[in-house]
N, C-alpha and C. Protein backbone atom coordinates (compact mmCIF):
# COMPACT_ATOMS: atom_id res chain seq x y z
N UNK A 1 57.28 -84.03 123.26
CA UNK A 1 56.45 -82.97 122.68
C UNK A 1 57.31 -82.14 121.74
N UNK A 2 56.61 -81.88 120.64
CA UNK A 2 57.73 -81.10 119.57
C UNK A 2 57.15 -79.44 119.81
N UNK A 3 58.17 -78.74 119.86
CA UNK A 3 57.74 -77.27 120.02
C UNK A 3 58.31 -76.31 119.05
N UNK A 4 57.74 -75.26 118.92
CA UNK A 4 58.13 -74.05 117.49
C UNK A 4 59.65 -73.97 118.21
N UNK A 5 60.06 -73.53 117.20
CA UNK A 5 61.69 -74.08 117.15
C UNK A 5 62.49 -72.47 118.45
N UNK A 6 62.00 -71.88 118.71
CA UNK A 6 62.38 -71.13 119.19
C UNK A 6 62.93 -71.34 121.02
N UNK A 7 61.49 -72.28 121.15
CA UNK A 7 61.56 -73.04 122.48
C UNK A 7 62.85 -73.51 122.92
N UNK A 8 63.36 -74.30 121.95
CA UNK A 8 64.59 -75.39 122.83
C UNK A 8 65.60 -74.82 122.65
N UNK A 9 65.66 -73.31 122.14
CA UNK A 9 67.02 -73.25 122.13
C UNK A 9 67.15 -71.73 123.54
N UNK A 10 66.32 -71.73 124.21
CA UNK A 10 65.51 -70.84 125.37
C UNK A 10 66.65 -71.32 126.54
N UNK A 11 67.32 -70.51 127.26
CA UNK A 11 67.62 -71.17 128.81
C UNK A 11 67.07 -70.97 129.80
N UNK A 12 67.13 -71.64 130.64
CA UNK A 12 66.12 -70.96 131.82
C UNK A 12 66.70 -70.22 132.81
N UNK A 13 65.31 -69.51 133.57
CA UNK A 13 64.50 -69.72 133.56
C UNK A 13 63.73 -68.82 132.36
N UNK A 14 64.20 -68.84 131.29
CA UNK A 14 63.28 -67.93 130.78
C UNK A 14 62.48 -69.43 129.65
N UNK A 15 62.70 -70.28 129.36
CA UNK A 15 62.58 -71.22 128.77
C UNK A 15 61.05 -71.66 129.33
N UNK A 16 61.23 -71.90 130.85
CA UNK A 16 59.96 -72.56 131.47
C UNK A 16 59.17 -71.12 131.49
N UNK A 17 59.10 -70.06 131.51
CA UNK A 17 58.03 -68.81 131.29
C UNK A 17 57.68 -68.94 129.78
N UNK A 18 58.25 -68.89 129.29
CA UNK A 18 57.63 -68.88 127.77
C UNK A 18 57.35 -70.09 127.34
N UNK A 19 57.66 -71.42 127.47
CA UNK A 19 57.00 -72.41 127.14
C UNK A 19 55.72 -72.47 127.56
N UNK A 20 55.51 -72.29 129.32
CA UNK A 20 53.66 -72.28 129.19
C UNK A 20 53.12 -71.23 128.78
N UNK A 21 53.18 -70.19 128.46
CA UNK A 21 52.74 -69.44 128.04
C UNK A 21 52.25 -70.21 126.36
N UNK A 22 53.53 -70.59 125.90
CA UNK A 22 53.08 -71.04 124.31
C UNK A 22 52.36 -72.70 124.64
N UNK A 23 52.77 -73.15 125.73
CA UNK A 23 51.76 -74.49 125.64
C UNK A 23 50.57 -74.66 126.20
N UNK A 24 50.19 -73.23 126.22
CA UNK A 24 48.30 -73.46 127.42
C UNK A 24 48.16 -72.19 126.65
N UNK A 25 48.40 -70.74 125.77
CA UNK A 25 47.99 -69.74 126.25
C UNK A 25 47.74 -69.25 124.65
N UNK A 26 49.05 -69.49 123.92
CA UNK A 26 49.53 -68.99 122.74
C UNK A 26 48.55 -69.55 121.05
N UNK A 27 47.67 -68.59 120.88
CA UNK A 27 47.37 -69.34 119.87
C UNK A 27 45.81 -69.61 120.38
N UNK A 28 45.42 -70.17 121.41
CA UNK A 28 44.20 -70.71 121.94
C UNK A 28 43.31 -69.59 121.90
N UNK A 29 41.89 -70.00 121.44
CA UNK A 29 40.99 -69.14 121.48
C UNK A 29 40.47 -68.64 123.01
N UNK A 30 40.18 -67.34 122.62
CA UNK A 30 39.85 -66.59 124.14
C UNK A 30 38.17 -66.30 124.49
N UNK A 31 37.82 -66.97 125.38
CA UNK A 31 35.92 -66.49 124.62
C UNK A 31 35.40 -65.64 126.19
N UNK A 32 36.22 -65.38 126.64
CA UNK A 32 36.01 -64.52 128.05
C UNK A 32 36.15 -62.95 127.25
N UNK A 33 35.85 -62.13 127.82
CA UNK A 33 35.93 -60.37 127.02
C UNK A 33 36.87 -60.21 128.18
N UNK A 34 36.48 -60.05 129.22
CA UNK A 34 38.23 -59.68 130.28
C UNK A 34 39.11 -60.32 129.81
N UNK A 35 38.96 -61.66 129.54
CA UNK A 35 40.70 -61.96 129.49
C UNK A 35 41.16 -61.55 127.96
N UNK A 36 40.20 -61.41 127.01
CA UNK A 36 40.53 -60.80 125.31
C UNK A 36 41.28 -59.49 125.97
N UNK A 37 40.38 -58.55 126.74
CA UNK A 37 40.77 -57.17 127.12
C UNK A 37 42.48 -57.52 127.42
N UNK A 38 42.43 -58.18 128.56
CA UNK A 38 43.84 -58.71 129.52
C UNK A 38 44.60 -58.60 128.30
N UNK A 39 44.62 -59.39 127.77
CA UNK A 39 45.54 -59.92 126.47
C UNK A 39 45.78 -58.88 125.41
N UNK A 40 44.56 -57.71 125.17
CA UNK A 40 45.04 -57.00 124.43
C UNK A 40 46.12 -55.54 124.88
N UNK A 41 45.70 -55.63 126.56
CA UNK A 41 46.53 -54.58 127.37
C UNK A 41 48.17 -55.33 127.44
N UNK A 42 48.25 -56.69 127.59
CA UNK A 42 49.47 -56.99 127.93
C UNK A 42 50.20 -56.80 126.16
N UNK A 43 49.77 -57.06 125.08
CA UNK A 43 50.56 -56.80 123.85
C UNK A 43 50.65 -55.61 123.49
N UNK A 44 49.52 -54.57 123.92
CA UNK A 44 49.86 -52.90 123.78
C UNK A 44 51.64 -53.38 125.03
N UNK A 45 51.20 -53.02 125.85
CA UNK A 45 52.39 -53.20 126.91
C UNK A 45 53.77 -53.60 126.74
N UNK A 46 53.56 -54.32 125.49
CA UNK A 46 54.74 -55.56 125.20
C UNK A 46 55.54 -54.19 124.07
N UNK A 47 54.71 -53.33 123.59
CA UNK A 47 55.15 -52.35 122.35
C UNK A 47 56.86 -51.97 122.88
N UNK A 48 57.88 -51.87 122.04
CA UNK A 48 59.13 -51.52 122.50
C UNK A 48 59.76 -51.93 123.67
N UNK A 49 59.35 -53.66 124.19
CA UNK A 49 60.14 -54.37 125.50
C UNK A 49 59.49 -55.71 124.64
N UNK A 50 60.80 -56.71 125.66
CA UNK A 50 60.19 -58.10 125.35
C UNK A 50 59.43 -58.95 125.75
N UNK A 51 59.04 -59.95 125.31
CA UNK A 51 57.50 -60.63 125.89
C UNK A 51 57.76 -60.94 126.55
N UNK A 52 59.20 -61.40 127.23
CA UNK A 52 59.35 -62.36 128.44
C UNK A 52 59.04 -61.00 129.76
N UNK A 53 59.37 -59.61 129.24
CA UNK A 53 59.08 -58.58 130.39
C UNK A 53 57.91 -58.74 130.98
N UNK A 54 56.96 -58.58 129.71
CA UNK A 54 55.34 -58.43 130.44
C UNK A 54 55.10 -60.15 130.91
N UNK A 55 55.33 -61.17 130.38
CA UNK A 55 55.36 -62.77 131.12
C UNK A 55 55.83 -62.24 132.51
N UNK A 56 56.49 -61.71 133.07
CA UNK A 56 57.20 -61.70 134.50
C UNK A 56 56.49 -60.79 134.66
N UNK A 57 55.68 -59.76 134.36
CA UNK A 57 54.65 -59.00 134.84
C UNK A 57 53.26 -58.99 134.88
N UNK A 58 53.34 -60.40 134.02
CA UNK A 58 51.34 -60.35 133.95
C UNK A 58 50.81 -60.37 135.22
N UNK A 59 51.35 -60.88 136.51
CA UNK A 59 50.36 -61.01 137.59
C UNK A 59 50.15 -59.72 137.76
N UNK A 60 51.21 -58.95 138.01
CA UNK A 60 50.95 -57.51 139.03
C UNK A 60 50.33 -56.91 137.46
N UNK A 61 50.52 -56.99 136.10
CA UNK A 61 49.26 -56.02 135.42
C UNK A 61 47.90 -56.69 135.79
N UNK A 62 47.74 -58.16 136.01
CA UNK A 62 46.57 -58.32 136.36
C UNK A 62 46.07 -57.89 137.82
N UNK A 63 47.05 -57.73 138.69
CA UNK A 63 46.22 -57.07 140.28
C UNK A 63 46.02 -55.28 139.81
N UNK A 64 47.10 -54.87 138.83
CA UNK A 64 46.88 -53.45 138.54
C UNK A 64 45.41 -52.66 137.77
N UNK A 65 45.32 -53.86 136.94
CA UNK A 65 43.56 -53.51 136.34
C UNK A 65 42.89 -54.49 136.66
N UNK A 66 42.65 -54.56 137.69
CA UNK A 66 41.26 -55.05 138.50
C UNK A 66 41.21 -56.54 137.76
N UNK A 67 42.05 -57.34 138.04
CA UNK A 67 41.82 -58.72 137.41
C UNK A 67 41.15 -58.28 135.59
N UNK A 68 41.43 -57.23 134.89
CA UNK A 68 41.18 -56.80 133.41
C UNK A 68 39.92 -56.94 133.29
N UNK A 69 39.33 -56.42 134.61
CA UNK A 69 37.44 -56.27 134.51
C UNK A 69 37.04 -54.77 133.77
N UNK A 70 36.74 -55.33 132.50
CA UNK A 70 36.43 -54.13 131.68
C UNK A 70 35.67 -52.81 132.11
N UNK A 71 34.55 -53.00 133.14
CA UNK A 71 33.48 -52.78 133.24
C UNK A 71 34.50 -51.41 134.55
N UNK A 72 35.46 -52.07 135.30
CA UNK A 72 36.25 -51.49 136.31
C UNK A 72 37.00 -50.39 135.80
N UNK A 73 37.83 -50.75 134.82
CA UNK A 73 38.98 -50.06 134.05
C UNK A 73 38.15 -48.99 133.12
N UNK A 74 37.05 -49.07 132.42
CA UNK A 74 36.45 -48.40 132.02
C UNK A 74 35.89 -47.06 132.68
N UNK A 75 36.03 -46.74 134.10
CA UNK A 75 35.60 -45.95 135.11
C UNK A 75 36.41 -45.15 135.81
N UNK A 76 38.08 -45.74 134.99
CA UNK A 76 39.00 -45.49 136.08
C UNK A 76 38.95 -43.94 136.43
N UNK A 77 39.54 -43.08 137.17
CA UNK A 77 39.41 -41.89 137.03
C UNK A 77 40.51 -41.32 137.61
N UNK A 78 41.26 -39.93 137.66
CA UNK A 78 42.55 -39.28 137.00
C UNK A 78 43.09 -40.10 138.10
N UNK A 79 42.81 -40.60 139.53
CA UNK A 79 43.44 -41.21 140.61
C UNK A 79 43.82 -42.25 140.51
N UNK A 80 43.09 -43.24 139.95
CA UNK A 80 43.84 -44.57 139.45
C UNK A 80 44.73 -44.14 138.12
N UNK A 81 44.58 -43.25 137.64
CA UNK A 81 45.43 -43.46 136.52
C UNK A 81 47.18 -42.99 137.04
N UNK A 82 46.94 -42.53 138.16
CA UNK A 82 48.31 -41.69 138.84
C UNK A 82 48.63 -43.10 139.57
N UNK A 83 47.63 -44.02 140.59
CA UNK A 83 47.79 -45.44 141.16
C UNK A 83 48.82 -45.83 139.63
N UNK A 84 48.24 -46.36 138.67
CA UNK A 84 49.06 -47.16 137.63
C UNK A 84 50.31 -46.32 137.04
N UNK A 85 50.26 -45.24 137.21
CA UNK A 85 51.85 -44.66 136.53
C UNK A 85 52.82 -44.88 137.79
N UNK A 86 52.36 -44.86 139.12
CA UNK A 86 53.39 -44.72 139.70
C UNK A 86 53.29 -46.28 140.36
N UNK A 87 53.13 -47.47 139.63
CA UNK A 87 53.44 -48.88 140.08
C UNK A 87 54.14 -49.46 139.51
N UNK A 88 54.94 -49.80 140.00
CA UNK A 88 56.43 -50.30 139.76
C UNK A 88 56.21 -52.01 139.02
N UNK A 89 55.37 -52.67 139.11
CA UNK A 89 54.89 -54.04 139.30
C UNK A 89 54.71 -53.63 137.46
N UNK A 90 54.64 -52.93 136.96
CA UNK A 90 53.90 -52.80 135.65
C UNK A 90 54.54 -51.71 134.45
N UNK A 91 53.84 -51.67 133.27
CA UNK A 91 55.20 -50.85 132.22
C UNK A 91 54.29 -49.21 132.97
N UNK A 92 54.83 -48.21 133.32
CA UNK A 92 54.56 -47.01 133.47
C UNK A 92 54.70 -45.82 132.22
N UNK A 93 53.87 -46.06 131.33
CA UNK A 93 53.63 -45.58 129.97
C UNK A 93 52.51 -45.08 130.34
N UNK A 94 52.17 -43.69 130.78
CA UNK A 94 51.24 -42.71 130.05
C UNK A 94 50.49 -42.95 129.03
N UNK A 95 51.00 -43.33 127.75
CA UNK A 95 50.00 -43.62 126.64
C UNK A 95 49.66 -44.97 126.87
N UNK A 96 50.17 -45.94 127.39
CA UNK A 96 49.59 -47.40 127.38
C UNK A 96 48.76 -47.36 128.88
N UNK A 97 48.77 -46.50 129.68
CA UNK A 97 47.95 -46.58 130.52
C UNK A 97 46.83 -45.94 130.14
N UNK A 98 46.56 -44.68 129.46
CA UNK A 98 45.64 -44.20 129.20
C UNK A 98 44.92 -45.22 127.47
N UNK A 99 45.87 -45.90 127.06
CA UNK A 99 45.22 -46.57 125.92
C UNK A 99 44.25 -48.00 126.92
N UNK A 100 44.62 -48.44 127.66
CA UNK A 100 44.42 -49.37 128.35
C UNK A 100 42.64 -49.18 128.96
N UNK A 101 42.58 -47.76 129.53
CA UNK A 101 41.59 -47.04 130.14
C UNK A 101 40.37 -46.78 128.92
N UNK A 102 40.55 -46.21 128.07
CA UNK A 102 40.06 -45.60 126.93
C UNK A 102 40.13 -47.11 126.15
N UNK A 103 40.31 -48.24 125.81
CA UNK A 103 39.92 -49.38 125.64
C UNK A 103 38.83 -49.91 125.50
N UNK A 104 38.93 -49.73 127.54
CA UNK A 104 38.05 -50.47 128.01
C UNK A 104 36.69 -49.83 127.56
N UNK A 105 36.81 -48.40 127.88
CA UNK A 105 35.50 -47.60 127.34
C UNK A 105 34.95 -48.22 125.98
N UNK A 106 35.70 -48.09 124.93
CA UNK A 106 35.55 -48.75 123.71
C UNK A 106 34.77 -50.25 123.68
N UNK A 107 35.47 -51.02 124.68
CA UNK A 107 34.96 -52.40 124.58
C UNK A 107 33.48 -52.50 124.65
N UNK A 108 33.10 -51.77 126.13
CA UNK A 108 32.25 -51.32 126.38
C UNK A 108 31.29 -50.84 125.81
N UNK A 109 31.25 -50.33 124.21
CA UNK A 109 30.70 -49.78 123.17
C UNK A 109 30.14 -50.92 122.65
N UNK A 110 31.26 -51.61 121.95
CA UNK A 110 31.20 -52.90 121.69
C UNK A 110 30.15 -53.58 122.08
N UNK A 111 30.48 -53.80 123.20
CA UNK A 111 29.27 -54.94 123.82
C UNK A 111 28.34 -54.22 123.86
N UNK A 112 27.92 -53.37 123.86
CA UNK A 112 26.23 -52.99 123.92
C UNK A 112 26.17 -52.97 122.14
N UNK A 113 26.80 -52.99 120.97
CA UNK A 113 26.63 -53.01 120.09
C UNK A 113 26.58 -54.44 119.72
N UNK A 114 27.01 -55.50 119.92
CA UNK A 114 27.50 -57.14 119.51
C UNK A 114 27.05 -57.92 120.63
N UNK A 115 27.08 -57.31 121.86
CA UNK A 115 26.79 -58.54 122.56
C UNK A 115 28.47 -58.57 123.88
N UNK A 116 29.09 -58.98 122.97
CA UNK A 116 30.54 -59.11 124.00
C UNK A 116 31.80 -58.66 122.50
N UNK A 117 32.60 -58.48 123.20
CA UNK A 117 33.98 -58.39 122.73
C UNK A 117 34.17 -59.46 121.66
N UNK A 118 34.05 -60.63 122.05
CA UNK A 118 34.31 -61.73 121.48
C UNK A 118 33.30 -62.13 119.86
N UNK A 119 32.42 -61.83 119.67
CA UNK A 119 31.20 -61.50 119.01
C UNK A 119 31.52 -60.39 117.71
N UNK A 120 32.09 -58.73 118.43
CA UNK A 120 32.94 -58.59 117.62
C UNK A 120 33.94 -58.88 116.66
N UNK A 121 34.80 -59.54 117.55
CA UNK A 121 36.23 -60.38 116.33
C UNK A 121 35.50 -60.85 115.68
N UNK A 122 34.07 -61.61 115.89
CA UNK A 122 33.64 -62.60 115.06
C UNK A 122 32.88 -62.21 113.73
N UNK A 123 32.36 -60.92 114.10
CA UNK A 123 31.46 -60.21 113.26
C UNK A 123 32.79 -59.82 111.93
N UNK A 124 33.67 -59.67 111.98
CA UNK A 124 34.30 -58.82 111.63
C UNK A 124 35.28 -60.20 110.92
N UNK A 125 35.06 -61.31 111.47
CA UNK A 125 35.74 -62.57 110.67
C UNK A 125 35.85 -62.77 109.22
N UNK A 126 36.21 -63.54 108.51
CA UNK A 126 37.50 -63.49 108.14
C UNK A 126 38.29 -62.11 107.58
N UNK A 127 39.52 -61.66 108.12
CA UNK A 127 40.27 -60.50 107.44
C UNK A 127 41.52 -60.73 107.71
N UNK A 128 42.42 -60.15 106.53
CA UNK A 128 43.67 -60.57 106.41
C UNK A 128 44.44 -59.47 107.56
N UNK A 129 45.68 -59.33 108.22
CA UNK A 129 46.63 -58.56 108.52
C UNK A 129 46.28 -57.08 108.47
N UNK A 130 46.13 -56.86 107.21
CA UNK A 130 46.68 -55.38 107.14
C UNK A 130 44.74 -54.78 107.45
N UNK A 131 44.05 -56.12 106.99
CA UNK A 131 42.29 -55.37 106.93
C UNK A 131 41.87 -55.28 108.54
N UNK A 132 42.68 -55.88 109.48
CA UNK A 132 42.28 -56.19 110.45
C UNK A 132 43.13 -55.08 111.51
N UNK A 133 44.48 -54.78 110.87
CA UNK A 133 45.19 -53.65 111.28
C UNK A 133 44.07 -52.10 111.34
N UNK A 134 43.71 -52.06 110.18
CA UNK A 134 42.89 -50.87 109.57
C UNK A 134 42.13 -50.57 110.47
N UNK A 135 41.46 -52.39 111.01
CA UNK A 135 40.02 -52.23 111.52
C UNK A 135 40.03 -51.48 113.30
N UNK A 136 41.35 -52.21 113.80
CA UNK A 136 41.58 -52.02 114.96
C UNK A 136 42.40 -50.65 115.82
N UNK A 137 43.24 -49.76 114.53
CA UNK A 137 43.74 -48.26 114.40
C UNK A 137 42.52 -47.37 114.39
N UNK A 138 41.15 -47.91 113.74
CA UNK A 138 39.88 -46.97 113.79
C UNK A 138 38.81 -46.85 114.85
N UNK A 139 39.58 -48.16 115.63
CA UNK A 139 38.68 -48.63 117.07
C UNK A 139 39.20 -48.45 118.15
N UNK A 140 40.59 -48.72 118.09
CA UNK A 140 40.94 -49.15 119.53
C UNK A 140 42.39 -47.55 119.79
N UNK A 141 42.90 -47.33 120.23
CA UNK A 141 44.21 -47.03 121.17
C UNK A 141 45.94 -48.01 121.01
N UNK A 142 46.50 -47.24 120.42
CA UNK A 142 48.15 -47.51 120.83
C UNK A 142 47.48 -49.17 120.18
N UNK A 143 47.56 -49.15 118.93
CA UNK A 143 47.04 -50.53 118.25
C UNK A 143 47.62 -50.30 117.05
N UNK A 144 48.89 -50.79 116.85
CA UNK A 144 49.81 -50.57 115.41
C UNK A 144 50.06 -51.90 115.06
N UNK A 145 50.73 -52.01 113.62
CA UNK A 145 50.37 -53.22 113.31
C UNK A 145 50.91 -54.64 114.04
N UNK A 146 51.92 -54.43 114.61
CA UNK A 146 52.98 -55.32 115.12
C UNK A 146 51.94 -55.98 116.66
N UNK A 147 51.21 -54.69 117.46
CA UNK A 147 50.34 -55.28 118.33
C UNK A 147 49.31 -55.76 118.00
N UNK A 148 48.61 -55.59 117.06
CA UNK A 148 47.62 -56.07 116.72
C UNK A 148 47.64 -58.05 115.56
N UNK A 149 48.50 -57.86 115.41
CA UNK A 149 49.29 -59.04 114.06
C UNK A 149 49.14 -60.10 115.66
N UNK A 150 50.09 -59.37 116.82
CA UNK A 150 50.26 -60.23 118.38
C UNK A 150 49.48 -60.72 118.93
N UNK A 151 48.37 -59.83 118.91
CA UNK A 151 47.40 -59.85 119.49
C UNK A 151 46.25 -60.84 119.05
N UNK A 152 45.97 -60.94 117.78
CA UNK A 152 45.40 -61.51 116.76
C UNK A 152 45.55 -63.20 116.56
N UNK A 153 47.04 -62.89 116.49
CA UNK A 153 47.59 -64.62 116.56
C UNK A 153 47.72 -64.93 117.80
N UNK A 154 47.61 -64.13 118.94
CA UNK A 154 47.69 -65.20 120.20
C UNK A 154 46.17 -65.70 120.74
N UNK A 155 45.53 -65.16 120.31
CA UNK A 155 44.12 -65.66 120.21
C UNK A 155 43.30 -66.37 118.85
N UNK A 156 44.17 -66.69 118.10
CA UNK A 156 43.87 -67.65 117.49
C UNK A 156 42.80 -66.94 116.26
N UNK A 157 43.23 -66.00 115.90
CA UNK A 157 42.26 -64.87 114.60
C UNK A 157 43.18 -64.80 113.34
N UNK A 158 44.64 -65.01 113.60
CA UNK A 158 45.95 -65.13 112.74
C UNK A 158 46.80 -65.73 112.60
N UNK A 159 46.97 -67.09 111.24
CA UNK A 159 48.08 -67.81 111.14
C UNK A 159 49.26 -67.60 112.27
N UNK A 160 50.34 -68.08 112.30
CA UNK A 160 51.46 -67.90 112.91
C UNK A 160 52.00 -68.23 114.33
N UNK A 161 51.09 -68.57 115.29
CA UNK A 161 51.29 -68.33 116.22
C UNK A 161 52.25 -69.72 116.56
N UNK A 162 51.59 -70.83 115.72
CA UNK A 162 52.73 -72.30 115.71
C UNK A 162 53.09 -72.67 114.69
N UNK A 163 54.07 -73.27 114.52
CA UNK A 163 54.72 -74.04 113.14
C UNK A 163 53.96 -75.34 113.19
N UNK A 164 53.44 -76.05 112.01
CA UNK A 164 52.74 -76.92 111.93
C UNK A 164 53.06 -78.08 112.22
N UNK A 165 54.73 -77.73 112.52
CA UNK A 165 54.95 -79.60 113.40
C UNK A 165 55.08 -78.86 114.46
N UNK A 166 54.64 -78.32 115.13
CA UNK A 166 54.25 -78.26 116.56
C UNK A 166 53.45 -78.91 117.06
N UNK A 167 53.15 -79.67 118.58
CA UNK A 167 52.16 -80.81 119.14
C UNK A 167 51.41 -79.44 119.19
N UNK A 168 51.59 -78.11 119.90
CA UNK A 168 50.51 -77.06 120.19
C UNK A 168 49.88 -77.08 118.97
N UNK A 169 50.36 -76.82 117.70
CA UNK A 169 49.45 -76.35 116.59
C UNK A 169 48.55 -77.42 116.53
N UNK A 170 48.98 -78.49 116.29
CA UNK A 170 47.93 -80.08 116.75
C UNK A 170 46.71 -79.92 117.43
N UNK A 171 47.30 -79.32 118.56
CA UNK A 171 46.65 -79.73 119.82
C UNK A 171 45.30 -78.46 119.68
N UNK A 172 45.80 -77.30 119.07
CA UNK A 172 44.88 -76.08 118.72
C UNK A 172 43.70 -76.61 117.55
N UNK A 173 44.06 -77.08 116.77
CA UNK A 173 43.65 -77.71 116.04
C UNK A 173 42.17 -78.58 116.57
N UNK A 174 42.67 -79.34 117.39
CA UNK A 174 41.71 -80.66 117.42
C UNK A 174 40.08 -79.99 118.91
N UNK A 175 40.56 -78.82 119.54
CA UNK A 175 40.17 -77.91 120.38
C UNK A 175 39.06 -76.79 119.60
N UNK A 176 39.52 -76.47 118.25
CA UNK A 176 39.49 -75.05 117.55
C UNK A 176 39.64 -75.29 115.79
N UNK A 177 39.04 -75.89 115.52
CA UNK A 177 39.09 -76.72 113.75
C UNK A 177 38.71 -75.60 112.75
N UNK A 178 38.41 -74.66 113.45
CA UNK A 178 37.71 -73.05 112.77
C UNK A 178 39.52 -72.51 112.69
N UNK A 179 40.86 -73.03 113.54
CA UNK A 179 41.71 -72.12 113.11
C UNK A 179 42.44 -72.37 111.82
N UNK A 180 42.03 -73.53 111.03
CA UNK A 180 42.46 -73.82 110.20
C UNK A 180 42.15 -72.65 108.64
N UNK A 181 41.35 -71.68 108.99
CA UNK A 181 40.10 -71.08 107.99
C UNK A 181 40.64 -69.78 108.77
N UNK A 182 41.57 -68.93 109.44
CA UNK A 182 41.81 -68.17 110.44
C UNK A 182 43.06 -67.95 108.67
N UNK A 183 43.51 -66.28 108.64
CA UNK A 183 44.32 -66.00 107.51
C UNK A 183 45.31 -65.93 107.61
């Protein structure tokens, strides 16, 4: 299997965390709204630490927001928000916990406006980087360009996420033929 060049030169164990991540996760379209949500809390999260941090933390952020049930996190109230600052399992950021919370509310908007989360991105299809930056600083929470560019390409809305001799980019490809038309 040929992988974006970053892979093989990885030791482990950090090598085998970030390879599945980039060979099942990276890039692939997301059509669930919790796990879009999930994904957009773990790249806020990722802001000023490295991806392999939140990779070794996605389980406990996922037991921390309710398996990233929008509908849950959207309700939280000042007690869970004191539960998530003081859990060790997860990044304890004040603003990414309260962006996380205030999100979900948002999403929540969303879907009674579009339908789902997912419907959104779509409405709002094709836009380059910086139009899609704009779009998501006027919508969302702790959403600057670097998380959102992350966020974007790991769900398959933004070039980059594989080098084109990658088997993943292939493999995204033959799954997702719409990412070819993605900016």
């Amino acid at each position: 299997m040929s992988y974006c060049n970053y892979i093989p030169m990885m030791k482990e164990p950090s090598r085998t965390l970030h390879q599945n991540y980039h060979d099942y996760h990276y890039g692939f379209p997301i059509h669930d709204d919790n796990e879009l949500f999930g994904r957009l809390i773990l790249e806020i999260n990722q802001a000023g630490l490295s991806w392999e941090t939140i990779l070794k933390k996605e389980e406990s952020f996922r037991n921390a927001y309710d398996n990233f049930n929008i509908k849950k996190v959207a309700y939280y109230t000042e007690k869970d928000r004191e539960r998530l600052l003081n859990d060790v399992g997860i990044i304890r950021n004040k603003l990414k916990v309260n962006a996380a919370i205030e999100n979900a509310k948002t999403i929540l908007q969303l879907q009674d406006k579009f339908g789902s989360f997912e419907k959104w991105l779509e409405y709002h299809h094709p836009k380059n980087k910086e139009e899609w930056v704009k779009l998501f600083k006027k919508t969302f929470k702790f959403t600057g360009g670097e998380i959102v560019n992350e966020f974007l390409m790991s769900i398959g809305y933004l070039k980059g996420a594989h080098s084109e001799n990658c088997s993943v980019y292939h493999e995204i490809l033959k799954t997702n033929p719409m990412w070819l038309q993605r900016k």
